[in-house]
Protein backbone atom coordinates (compact mmCIF):
# COMPACT_ATOMS: atom_id res chain seq x y z
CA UNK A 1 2.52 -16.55 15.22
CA UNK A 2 5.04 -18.68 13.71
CA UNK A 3 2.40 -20.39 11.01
CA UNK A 4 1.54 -16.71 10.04
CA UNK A 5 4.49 -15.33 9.16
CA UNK A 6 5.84 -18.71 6.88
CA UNK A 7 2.25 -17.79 5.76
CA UNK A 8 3.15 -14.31 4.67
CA UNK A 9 6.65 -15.05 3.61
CA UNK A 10 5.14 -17.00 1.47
CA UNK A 11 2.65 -14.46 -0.08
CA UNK A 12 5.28 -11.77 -0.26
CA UNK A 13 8.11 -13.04 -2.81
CA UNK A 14 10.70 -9.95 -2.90
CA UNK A 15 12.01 -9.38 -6.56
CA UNK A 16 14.68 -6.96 -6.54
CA UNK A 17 15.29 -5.13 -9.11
CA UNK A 18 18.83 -4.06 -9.95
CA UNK A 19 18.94 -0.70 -11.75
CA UNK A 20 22.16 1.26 -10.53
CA UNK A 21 23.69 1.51 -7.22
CA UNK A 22 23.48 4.49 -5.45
CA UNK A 23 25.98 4.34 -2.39
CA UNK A 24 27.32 7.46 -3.09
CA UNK A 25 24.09 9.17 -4.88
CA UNK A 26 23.39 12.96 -4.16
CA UNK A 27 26.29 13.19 -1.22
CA UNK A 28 28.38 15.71 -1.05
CA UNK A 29 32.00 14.77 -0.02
CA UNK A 30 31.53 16.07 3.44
CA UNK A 31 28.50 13.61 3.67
CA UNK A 32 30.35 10.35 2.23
CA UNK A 33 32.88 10.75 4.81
CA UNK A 34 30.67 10.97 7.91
CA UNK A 35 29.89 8.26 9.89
CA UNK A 36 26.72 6.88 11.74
CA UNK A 37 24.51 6.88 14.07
CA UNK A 38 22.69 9.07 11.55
CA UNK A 39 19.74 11.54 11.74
CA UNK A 40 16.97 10.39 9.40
CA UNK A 41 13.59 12.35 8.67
CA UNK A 42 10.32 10.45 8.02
CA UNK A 43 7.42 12.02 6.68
CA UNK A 44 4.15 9.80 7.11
CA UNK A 45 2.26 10.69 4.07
CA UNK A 46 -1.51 9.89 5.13
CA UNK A 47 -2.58 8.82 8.86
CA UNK A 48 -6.31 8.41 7.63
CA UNK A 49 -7.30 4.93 7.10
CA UNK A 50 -6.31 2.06 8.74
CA UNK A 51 -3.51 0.67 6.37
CA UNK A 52 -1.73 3.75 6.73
CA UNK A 53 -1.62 3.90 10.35
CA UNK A 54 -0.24 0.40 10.47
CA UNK A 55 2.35 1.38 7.74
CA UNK A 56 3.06 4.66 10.26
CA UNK A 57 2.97 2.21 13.42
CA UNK A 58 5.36 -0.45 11.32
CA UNK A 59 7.76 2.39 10.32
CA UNK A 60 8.42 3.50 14.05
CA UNK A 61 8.67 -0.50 15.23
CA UNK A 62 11.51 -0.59 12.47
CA UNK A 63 12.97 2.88 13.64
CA UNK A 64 12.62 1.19 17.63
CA UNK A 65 14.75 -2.06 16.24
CA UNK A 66 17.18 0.37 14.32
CA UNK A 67 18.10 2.48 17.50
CA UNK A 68 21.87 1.27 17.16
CA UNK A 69 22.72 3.20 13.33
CA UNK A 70 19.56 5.94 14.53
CA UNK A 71 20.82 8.96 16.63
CA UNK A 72 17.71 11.16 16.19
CA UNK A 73 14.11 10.81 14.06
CA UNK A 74 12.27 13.61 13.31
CA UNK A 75 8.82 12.44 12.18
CA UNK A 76 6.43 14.39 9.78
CA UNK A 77 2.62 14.12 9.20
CA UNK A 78 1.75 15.15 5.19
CA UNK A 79 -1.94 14.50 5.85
CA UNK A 80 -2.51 13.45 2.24
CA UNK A 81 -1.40 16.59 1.20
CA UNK A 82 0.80 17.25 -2.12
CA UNK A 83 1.50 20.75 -0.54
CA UNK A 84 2.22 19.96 3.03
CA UNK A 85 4.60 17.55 2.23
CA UNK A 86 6.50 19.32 0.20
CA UNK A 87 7.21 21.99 2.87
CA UNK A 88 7.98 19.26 5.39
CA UNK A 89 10.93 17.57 3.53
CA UNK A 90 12.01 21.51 3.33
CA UNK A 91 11.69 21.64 6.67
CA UNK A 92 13.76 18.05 7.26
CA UNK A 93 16.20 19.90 5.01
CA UNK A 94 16.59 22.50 7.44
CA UNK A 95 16.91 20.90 10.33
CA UNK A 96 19.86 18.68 8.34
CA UNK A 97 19.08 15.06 8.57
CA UNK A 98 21.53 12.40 6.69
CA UNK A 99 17.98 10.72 4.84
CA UNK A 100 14.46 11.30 4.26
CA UNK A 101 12.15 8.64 3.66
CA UNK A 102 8.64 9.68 1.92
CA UNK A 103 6.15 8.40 0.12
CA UNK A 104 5.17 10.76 -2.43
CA UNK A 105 1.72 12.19 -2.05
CA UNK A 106 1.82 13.31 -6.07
CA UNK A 107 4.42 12.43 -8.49
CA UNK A 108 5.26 15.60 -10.07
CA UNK A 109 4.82 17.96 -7.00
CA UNK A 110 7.23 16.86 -4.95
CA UNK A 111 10.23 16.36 -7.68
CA UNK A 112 11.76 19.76 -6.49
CA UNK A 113 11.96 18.91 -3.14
CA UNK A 114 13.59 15.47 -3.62
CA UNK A 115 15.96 17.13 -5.89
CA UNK A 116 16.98 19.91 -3.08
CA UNK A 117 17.39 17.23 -0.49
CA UNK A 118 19.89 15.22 -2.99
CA UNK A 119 21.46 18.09 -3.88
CA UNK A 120 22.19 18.88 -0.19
CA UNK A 121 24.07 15.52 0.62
CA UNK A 122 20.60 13.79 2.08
CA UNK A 123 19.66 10.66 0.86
CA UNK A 124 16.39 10.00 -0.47
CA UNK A 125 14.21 6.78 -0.14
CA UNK A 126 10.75 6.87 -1.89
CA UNK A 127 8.45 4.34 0.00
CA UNK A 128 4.61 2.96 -1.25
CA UNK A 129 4.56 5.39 -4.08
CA UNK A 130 7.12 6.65 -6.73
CA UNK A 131 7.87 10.33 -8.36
CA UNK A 132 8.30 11.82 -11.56
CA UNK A 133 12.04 11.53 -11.23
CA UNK A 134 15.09 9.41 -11.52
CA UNK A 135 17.33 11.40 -8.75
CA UNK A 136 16.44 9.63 -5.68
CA UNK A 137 18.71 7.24 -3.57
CA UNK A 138 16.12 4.44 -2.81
CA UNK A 139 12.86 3.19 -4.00
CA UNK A 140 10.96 -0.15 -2.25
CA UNK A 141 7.16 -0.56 -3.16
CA UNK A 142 5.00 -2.86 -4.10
CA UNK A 143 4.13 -3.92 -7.76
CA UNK A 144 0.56 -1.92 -8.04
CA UNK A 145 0.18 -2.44 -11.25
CA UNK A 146 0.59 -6.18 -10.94
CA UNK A 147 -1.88 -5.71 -8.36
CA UNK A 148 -4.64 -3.81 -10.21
CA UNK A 149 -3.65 -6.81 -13.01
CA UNK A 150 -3.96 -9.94 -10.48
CA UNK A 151 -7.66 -8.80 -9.44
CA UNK A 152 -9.27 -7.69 -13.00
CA UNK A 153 -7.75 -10.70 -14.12
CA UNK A 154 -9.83 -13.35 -11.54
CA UNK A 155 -12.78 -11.09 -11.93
CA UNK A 156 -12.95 -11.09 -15.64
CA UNK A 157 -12.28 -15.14 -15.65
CA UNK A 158 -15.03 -15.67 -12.67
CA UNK A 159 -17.63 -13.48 -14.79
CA UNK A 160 -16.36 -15.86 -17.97
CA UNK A 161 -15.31 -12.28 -19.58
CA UNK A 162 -18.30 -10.37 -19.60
CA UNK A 163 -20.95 -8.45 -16.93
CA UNK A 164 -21.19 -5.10 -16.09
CA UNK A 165 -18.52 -4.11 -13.49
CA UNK A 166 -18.15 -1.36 -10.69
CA UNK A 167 -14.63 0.27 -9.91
CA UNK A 168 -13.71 1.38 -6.54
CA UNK A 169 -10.51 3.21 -6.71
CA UNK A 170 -8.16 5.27 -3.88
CA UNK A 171 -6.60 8.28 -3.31
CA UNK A 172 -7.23 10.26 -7.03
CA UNK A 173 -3.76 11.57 -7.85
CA UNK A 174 -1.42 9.10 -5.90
CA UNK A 175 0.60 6.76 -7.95
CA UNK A 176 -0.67 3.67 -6.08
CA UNK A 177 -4.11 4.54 -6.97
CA UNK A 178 -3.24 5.76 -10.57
CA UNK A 179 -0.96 2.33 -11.28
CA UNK A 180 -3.56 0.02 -10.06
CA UNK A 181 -6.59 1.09 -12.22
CA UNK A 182 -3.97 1.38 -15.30
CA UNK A 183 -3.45 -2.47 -14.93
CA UNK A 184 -6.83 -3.18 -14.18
CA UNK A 185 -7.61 -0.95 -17.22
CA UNK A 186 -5.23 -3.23 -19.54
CA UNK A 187 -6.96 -6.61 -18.41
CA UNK A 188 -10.80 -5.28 -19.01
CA UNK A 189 -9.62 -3.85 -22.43
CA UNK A 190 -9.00 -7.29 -23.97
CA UNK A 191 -13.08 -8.02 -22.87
CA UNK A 192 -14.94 -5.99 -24.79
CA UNK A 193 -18.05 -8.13 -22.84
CA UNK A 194 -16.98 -6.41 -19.85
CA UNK A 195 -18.22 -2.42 -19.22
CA UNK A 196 -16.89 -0.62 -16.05
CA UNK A 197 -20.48 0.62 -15.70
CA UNK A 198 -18.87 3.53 -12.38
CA UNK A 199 -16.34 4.34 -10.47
CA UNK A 200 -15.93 6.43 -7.29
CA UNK A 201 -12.53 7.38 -5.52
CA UNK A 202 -13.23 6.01 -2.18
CA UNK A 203 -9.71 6.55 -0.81
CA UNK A 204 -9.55 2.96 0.84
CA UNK A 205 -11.67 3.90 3.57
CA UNK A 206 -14.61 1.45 4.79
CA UNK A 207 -17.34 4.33 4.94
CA UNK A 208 -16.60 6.10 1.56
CA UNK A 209 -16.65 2.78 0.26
CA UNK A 210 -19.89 1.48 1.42
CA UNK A 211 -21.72 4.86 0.89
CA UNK A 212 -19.75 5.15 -2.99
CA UNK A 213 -20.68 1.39 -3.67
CA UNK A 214 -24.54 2.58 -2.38
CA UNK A 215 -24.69 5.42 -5.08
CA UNK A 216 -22.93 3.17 -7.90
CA UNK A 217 -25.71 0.38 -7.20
CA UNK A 218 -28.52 3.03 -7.26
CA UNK A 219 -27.53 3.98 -10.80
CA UNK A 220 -26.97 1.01 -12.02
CA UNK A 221 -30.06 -1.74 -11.60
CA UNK A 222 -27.05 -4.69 -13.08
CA UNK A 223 -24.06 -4.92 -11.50
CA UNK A 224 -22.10 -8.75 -11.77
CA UNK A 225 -18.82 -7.78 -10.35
CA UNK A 226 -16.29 -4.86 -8.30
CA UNK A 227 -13.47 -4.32 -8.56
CA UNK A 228 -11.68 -2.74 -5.79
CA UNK A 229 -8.59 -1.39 -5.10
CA UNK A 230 -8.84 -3.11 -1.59
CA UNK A 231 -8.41 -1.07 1.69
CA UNK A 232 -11.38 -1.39 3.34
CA UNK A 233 -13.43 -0.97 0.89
CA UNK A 234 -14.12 -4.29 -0.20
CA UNK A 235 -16.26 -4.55 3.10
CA UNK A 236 -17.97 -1.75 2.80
CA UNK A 237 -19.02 -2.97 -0.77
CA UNK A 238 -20.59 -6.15 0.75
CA UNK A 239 -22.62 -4.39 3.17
CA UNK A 240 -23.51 -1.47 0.76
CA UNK A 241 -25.05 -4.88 -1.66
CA UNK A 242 -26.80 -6.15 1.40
CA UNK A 243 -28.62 -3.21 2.40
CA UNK A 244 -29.67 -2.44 -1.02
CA UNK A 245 -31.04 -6.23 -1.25
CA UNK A 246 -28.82 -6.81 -4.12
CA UNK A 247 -27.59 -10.06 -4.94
CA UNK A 248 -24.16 -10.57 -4.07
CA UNK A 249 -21.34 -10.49 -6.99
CA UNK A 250 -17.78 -11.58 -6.94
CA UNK A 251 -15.14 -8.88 -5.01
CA UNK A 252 -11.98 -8.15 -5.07
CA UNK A 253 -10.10 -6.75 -2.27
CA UNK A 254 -7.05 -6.59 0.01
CA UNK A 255 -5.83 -8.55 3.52
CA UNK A 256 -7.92 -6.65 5.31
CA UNK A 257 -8.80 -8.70 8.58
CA UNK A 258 -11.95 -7.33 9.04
CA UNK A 259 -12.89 -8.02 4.50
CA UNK A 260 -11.06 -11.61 5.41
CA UNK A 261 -13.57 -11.79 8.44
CA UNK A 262 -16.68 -10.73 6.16
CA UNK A 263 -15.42 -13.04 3.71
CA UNK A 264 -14.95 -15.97 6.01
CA UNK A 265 -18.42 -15.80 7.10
CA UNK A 266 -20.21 -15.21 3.28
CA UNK A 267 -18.11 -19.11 2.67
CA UNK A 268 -18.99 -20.61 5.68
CA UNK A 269 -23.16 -19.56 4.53
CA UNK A 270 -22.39 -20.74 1.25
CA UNK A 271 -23.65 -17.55 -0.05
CA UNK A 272 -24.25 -17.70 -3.72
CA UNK A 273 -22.61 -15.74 -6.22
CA UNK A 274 -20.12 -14.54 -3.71
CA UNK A 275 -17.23 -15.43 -4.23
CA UNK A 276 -13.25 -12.89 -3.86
CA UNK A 277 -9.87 -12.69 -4.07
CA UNK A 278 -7.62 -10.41 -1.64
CA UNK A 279 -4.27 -8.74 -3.60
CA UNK A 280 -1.20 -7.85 -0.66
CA UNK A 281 0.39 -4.55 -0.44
CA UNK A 282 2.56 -4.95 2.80
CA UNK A 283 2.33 -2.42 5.32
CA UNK A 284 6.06 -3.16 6.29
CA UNK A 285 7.19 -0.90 2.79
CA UNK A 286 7.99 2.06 4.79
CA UNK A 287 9.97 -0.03 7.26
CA UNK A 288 11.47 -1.36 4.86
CA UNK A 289 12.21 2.34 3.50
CA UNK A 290 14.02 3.08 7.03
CA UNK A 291 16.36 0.13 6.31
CA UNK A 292 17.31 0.56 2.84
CA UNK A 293 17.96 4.17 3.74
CA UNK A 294 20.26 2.96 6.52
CA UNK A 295 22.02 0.59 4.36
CA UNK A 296 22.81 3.71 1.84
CA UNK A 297 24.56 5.74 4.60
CA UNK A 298 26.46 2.63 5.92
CA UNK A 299 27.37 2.47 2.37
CA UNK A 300 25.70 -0.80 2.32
CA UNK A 301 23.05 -0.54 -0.41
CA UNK A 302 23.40 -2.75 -3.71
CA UNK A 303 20.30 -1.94 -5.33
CA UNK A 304 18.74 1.37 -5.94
CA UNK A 305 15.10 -0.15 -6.57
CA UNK A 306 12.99 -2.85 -4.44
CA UNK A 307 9.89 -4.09 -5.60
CA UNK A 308 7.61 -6.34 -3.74
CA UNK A 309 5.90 -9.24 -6.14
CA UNK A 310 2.05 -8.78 -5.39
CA UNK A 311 0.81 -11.94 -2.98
CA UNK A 312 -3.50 -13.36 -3.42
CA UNK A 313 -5.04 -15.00 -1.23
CA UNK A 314 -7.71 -16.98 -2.25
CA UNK A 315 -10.64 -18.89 -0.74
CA UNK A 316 -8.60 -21.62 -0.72
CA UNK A 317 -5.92 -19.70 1.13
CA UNK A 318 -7.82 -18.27 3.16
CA UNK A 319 -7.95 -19.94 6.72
CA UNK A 320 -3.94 -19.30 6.34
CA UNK A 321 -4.22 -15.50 6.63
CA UNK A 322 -7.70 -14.68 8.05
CA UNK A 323 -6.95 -13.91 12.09
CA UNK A 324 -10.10 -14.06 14.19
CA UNK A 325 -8.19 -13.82 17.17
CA UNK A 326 -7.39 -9.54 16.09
CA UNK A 327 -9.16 -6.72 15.17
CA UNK A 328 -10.79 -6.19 12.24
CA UNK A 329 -8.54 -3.18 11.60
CA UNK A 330 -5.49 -5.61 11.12
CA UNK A 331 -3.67 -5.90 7.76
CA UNK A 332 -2.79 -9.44 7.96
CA UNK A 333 0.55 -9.02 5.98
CA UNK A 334 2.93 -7.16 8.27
CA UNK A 335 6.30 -7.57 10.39
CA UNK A 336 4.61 -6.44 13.65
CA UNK A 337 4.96 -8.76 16.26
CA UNK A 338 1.49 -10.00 18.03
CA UNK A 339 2.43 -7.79 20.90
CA UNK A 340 3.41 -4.38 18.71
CA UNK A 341 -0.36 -5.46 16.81
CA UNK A 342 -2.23 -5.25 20.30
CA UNK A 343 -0.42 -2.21 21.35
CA UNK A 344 -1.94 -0.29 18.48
CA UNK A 345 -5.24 -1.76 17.88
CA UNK A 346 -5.76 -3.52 21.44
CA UNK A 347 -7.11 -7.03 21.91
């Protein structure tokens, strides 16, 4: 346990940000003067794929460890929807928590929302996505765009800056999704040799991804790379190649245990023209949300924005992060303890 977590503190470099601070942002006098343990809302954007239930499982392991500034949680299930989560921070509203944490399902949608919450006295703490707004009390994500850069960058340099090029993308709409195909984008623009040939919205998921990769290969008889967002999609990709007897290409993908498994065993056959790179987003964001959120009712918080510096692993990284002794539904860059991991996925 020990060698993977200097493994992963490695990978994930935090570099913070400084914008404004925001101790006193959106409270009302009444607020600033009250005192903890406080009442915090948490609305768990997306429960659908496996990173996200780790991210949800992470968040309430933080909450567990935070028990002595929590008094009450009240928990919230979006479902992916732009809609539904903006009537459940309305609902947190009502029920008066001191914070929210949410991860914003679209950008624009759920400005209003964030901006009745702040106006009430609650603090705000966007987690794994941002919004179309400045009036917020905390931010911590990842740098996607770095991310989408970091993996068209490999991929153009392992096809020598040209091929034809498949994109698998995520959730259409969500900023993660949206930031990481911009930066991508910006890379493949300066190789005109390079043509993103498709591109399906297969939400992260391991099935979409397989059966979009499937439909991208049957329209297109040369394919030399993918690009993926990650997820599990990466995996699905492989398999979707080796059913359609299709040479395999260089991948990119994400710390998925179960793509870091596939992966493992493509080296170890010295499978030719394989070859992949795995980009980090950390499922520990949202606990990380929880705690920043804390921090700004303690009157604690320096920094109103956190952003994670995107980790690769690489084959030569590999063995560090691949863990054959878990499931293949583990994301290999989290907090959880080896005994919070088997809880949720088993053994």
């Amino acid at each position: 346990m020990h060698r993977r977590l200097t493994g992963i503190a490695l990978l994930t470099v935090l570099a913070i940000t400084s914008l404004t601070a925001c101790s006193s942002g959106g409270a009302s006098p009444s607020a600033a003067a009250k005192t903890g343990p406080w009442t915090i809302g948490v609305d768990i954007y997306y429960a659908q794929n496996t990173w996200s239930v780790q991210a949800a499982a992470e968040t309430k392991a933080t909450v567990a460890r935070d028990q002595s500034r929590i008094k009450q949680v009240f928990y919230t299930d979006s479902e992916g929807k732009a809609d539904k989560q903006v009537s459940n921070i309305e609902d947190l509203i009502a029920k008066h928590v001191d914070a929210i944490v949410v991860t914003p399902i679209d950008p624009t949608a759920v400005v209003a929302a964030i901006d009745k919450a702040m106006a009430a006295g609650i603090k705000v703490c966007l987690a794994g996505s941002r919004a179309d707004t400045q009036n917020y009390t905390c931010y911590v994500n990842a740098d996607d765009k770095e991310f989408g850069t970091a993996g068209a960058q490999w991929l153009a340099d392992k096809l020598g800056g040209k091929g034809n090029i498949i994109a698998l993308n995520g959730i259409a709409g969500i900023s993660t999704s949206e930031d990481r195909f911009a930066g991508a984008k910006e890379v493949f623009a300066k190789y005109p040799d390079i043509k993103i040939v498709g591109q399906a919205s297969a939400e992260w998921d391991y099935a979409k991804g397989k059966t979009a990769t499937a439909n991208l290969l049957a329209a297109n008889p040369q394919v030399d790379g993918v690009w993926s967002q990650g997820g599990e999609m990466t995996r699905g990709a492989i398999e979707a190649f080796q059913a359609a007897n299709r040479p395999l290409v260089p991948m990119t993908g994400e710390d998925n245990n179960g793509f870091l498994k596939a992966w493992k065993s493509l080296v170890d056959k010295s499978t030719p023209g394989f070859d992949a790179i795995a980009c980090s987003k950390p499922t520990s964001l949202f606990g990380m949300g929880v705690d920043l959120v804390l921090d700004a009712l303690d009157g604690k918080l320096a920094q109103k924005d956190t952003v994670v510096k995107t980790g690769t692993i690489t084959a030569a990284t590999l063995d560090k992060f691949l863990r054959p002794d878990m499931p293949d539904a583990l994301w290999t860059n989290t907090k959880m303890t080896d005994a919070e991991i088997k809880a949720l996925l088993g053994q």
